[in-house]
N, C-alpha and C. Protein backbone atom coordinates (compact mmCIF):
# COMPACT_ATOMS: atom_id res chain seq x y z
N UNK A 1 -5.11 7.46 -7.86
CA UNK A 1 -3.96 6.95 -7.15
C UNK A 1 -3.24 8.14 -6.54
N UNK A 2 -2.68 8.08 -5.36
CA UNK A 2 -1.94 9.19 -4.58
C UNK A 2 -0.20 8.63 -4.61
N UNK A 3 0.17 9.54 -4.29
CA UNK A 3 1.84 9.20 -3.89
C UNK A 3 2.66 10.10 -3.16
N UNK A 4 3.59 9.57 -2.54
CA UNK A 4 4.06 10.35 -1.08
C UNK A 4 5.20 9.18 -0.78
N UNK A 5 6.25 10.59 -1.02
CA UNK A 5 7.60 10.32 -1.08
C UNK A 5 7.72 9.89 0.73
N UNK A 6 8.84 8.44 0.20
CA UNK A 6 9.01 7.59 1.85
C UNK A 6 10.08 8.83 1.79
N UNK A 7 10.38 9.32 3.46
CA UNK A 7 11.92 10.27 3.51
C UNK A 7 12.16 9.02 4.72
N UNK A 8 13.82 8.58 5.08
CA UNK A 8 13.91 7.71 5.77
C UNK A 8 13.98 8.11 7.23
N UNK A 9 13.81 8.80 7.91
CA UNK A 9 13.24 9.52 9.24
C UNK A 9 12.47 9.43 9.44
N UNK A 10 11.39 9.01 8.79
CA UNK A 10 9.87 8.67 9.75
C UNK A 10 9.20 8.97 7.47
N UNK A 11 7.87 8.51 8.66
CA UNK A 11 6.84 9.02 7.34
C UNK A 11 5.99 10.82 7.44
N UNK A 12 6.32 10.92 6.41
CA UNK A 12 5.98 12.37 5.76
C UNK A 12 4.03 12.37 6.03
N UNK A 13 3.99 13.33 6.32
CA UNK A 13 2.35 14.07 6.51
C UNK A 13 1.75 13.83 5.50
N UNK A 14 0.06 13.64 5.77
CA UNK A 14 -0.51 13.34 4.32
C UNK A 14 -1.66 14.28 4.04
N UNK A 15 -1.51 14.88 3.26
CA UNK A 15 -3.31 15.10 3.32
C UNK A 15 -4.65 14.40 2.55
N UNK A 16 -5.09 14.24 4.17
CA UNK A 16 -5.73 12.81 3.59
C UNK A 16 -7.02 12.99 2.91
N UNK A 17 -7.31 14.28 2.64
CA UNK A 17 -8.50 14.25 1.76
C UNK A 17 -7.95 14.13 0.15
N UNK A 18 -6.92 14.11 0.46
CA UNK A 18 -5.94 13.67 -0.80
C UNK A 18 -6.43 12.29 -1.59
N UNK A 19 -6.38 11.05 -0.24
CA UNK A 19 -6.71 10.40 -0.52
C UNK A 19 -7.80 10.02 -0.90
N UNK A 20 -8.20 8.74 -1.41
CA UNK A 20 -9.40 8.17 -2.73
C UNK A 20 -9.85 7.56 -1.26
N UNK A 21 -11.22 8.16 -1.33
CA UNK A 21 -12.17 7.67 0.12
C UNK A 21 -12.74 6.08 -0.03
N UNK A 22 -12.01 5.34 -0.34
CA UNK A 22 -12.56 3.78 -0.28
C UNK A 22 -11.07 3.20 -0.38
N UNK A 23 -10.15 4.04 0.52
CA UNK A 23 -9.18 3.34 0.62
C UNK A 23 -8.46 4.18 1.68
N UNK A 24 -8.60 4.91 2.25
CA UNK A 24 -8.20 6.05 2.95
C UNK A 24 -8.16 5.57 4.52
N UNK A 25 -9.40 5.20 5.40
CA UNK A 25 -8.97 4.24 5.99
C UNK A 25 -8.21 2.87 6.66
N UNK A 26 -7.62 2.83 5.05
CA UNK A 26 -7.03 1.16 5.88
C UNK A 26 -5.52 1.98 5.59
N UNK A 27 -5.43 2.90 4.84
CA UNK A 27 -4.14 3.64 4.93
C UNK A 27 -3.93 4.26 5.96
N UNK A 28 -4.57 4.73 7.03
CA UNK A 28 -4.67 5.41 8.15
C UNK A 28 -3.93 4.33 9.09
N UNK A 29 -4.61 3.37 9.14
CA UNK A 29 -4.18 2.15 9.91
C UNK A 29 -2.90 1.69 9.87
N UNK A 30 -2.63 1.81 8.88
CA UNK A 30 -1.37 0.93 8.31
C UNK A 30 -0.06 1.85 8.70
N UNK A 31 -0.90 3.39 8.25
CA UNK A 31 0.31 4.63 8.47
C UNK A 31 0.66 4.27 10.16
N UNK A 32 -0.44 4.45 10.76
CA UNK A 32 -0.28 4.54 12.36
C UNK A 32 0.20 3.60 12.99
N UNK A 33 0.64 2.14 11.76
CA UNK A 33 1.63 1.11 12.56
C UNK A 33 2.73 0.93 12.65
N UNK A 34 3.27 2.47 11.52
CA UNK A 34 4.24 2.71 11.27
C UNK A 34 4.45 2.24 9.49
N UNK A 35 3.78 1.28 9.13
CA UNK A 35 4.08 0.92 7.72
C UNK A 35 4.58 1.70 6.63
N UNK A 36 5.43 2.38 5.99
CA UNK A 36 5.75 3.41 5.27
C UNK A 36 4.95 3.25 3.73
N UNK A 37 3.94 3.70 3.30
CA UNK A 37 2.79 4.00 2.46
C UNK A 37 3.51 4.35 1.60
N UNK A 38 3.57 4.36 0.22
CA UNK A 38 3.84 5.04 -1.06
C UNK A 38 2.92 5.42 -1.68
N UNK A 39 1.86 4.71 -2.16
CA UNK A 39 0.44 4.75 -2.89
C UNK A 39 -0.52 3.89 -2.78
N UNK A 40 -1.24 4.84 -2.94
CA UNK A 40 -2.85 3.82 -2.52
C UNK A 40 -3.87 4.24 -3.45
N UNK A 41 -4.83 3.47 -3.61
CA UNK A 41 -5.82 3.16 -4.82
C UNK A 41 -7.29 2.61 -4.36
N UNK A 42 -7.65 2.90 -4.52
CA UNK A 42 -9.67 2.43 -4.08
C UNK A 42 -9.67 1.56 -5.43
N UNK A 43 -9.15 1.46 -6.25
CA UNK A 43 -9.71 0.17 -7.38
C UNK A 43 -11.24 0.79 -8.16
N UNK A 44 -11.22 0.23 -9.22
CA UNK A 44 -12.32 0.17 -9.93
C UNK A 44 -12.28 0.67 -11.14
N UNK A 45 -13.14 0.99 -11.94
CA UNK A 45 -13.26 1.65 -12.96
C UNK A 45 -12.94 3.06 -12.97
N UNK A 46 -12.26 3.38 -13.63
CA UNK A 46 -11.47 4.61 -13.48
C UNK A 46 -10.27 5.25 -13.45
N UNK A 47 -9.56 3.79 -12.05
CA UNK A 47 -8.57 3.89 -11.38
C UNK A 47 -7.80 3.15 -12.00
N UNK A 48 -5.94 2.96 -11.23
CA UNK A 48 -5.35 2.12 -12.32
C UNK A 48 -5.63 0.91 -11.75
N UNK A 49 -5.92 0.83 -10.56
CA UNK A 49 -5.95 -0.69 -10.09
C UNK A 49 -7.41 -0.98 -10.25
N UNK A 50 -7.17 -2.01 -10.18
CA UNK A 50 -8.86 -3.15 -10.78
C UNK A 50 -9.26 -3.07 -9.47
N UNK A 51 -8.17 -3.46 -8.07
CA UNK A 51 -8.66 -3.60 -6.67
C UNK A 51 -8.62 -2.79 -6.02
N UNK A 52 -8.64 -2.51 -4.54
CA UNK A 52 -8.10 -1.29 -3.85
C UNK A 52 -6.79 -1.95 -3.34
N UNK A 53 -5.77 -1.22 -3.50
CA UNK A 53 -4.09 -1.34 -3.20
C UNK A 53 -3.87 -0.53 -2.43
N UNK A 54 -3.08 -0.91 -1.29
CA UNK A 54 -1.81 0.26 -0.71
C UNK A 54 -0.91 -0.37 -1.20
N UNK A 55 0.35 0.25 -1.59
CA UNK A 55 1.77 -0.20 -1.88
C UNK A 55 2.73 0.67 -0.81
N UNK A 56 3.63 0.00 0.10
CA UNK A 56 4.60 0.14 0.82
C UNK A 56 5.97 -0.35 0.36
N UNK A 57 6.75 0.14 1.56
CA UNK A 57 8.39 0.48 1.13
C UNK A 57 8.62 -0.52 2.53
N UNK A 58 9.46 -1.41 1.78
CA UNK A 58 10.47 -2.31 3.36
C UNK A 58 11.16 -3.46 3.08
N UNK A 59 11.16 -3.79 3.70
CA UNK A 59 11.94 -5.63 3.93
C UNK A 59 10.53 -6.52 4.06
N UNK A 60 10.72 -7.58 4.04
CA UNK A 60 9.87 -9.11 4.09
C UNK A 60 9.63 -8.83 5.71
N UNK A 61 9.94 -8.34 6.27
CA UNK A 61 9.43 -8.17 7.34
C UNK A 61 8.76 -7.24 7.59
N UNK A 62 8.49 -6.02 6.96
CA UNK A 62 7.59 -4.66 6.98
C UNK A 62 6.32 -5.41 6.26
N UNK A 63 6.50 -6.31 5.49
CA UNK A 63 5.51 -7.17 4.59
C UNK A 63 4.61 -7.79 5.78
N UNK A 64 5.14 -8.21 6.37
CA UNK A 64 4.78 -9.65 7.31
C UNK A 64 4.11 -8.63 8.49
N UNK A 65 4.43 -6.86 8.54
CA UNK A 65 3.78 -6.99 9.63
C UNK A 65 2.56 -6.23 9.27
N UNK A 66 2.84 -5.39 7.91
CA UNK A 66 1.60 -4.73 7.14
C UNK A 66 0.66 -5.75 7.47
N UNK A 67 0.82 -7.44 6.85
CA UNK A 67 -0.57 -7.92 6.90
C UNK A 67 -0.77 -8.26 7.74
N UNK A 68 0.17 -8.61 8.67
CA UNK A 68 -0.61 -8.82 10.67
C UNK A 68 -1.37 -7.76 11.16
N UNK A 69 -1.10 -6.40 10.79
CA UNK A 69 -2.13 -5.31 11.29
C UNK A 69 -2.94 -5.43 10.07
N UNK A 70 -2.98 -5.58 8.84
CA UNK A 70 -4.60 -5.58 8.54
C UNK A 70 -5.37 -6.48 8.98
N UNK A 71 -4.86 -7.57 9.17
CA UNK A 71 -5.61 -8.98 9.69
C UNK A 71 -6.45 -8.51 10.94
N UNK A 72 -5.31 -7.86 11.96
CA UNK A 72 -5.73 -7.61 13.03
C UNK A 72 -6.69 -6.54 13.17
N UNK A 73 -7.00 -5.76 11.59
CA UNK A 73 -8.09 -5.21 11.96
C UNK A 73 -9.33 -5.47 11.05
N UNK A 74 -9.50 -7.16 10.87
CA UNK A 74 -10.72 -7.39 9.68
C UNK A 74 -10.11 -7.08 8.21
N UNK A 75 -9.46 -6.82 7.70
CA UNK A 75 -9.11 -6.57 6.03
C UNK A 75 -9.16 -7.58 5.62
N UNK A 76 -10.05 -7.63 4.66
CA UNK A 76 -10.15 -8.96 3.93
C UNK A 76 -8.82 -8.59 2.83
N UNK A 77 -7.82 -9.26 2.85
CA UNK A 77 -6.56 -9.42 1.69
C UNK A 77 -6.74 -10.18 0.75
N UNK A 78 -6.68 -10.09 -0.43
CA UNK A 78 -6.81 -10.87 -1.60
C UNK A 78 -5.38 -11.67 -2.15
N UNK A 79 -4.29 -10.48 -1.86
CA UNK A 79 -2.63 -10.69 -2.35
C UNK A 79 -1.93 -9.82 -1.26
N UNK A 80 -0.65 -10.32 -1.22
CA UNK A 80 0.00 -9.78 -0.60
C UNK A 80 1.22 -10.19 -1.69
N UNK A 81 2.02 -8.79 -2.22
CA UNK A 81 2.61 -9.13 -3.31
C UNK A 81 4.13 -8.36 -3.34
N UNK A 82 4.79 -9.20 -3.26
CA UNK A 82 6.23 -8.05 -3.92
C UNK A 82 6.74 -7.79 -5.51
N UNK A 83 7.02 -6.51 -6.02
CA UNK A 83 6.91 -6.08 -7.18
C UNK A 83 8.25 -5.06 -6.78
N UNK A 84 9.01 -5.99 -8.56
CA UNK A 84 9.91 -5.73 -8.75
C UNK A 84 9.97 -4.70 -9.67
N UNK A 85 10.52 -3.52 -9.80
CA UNK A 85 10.77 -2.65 -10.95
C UNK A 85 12.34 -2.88 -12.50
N UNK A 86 12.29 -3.41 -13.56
CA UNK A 86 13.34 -3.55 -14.09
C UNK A 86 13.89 -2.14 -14.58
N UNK A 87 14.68 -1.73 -14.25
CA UNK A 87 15.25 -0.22 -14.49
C UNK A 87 16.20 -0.16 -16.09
N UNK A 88 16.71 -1.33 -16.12
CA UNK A 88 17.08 -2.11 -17.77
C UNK A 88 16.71 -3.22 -17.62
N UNK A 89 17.04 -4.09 -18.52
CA UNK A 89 16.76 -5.21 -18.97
C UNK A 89 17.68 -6.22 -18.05
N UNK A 90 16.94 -6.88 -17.52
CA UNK A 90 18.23 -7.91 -16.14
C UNK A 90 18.47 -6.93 -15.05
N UNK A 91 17.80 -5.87 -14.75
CA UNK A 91 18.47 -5.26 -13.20
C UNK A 91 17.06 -5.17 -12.99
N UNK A 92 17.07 -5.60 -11.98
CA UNK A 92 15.52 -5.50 -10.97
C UNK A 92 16.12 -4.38 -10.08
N UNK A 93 14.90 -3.69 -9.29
CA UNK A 93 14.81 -2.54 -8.28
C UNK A 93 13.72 -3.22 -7.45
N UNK A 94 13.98 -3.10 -6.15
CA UNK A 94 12.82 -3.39 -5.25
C UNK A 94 12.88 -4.64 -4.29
N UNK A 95 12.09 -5.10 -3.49
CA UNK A 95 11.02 -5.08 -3.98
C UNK A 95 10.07 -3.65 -3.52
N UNK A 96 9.00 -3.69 -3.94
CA UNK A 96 8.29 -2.26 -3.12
C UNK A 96 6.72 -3.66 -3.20
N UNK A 97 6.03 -3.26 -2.11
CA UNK A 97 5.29 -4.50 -1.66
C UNK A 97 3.60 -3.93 -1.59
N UNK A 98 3.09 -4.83 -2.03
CA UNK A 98 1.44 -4.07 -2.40
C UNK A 98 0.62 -4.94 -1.16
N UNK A 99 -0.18 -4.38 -0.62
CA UNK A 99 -2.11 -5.43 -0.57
C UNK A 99 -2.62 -5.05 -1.05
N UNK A 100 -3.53 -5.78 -1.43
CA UNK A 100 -4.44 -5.50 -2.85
C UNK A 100 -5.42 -6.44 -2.07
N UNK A 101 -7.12 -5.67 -1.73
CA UNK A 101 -8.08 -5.77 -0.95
C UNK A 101 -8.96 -6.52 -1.46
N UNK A 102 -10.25 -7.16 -1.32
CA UNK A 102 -11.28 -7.72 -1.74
C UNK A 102 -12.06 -6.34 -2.30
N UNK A 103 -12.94 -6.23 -3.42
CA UNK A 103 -13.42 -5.23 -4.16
C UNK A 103 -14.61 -4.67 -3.27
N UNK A 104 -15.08 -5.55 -2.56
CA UNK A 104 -15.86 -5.35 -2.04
C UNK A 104 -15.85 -4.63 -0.39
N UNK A 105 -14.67 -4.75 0.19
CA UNK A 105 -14.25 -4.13 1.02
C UNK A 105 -14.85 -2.70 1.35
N UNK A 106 -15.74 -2.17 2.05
CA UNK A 106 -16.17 -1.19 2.95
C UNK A 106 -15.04 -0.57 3.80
């Protein structure tokens, strides 16, 4: 799993050999639509995610347009999910918003 602080001026540089190469691509995409990336995951054994995930930073509308550009470029989506963080007990943080890919995804 990678991570890369959102700064609110734009999105921060990546180095993308950083990234986990069965997920690195659709993060490219997503970066270049502007989507603000936090972490991403290729899934599987090993990793923490079971699937391949990007998780982004936004409103229900940064949501809505993450999955119009994956759509628009073939991503098979499994979930499209908002995830709340409880910081105590009864205070939620977030949301911070995942896709989480078909496993099989190339």
């Amino acid at each position: 799993m990678n991570m890369a602080e959102i700064v609110p001026e734009g999105l921060p540089e990546l180095d993308w050999d950083d990234l986990d190469v069965g997920i690195r691509d659709r993060v490219r995409i997503l970066r270049d639509a502007g989507v603000p990336t936090v972490q991403s995951c290729q899934g599987g054994t090993g990793h923490p995610y079971a699937y391949p995930t990007i998780e982004f930073a936004g409103t229900l509308a940064t949501a809505l347009k993450a999955l119009a550009v994956a759509l628009e470029h073939g991503m098979r989506i499994a979930k499209l999910k908002a995830v709340y963080s409880l910081l105590e007990p009864g205070l939620p943080s977030g949301p911070t918003w995942q896709l989480e890919f078909y496993a099989d995804e190339e």
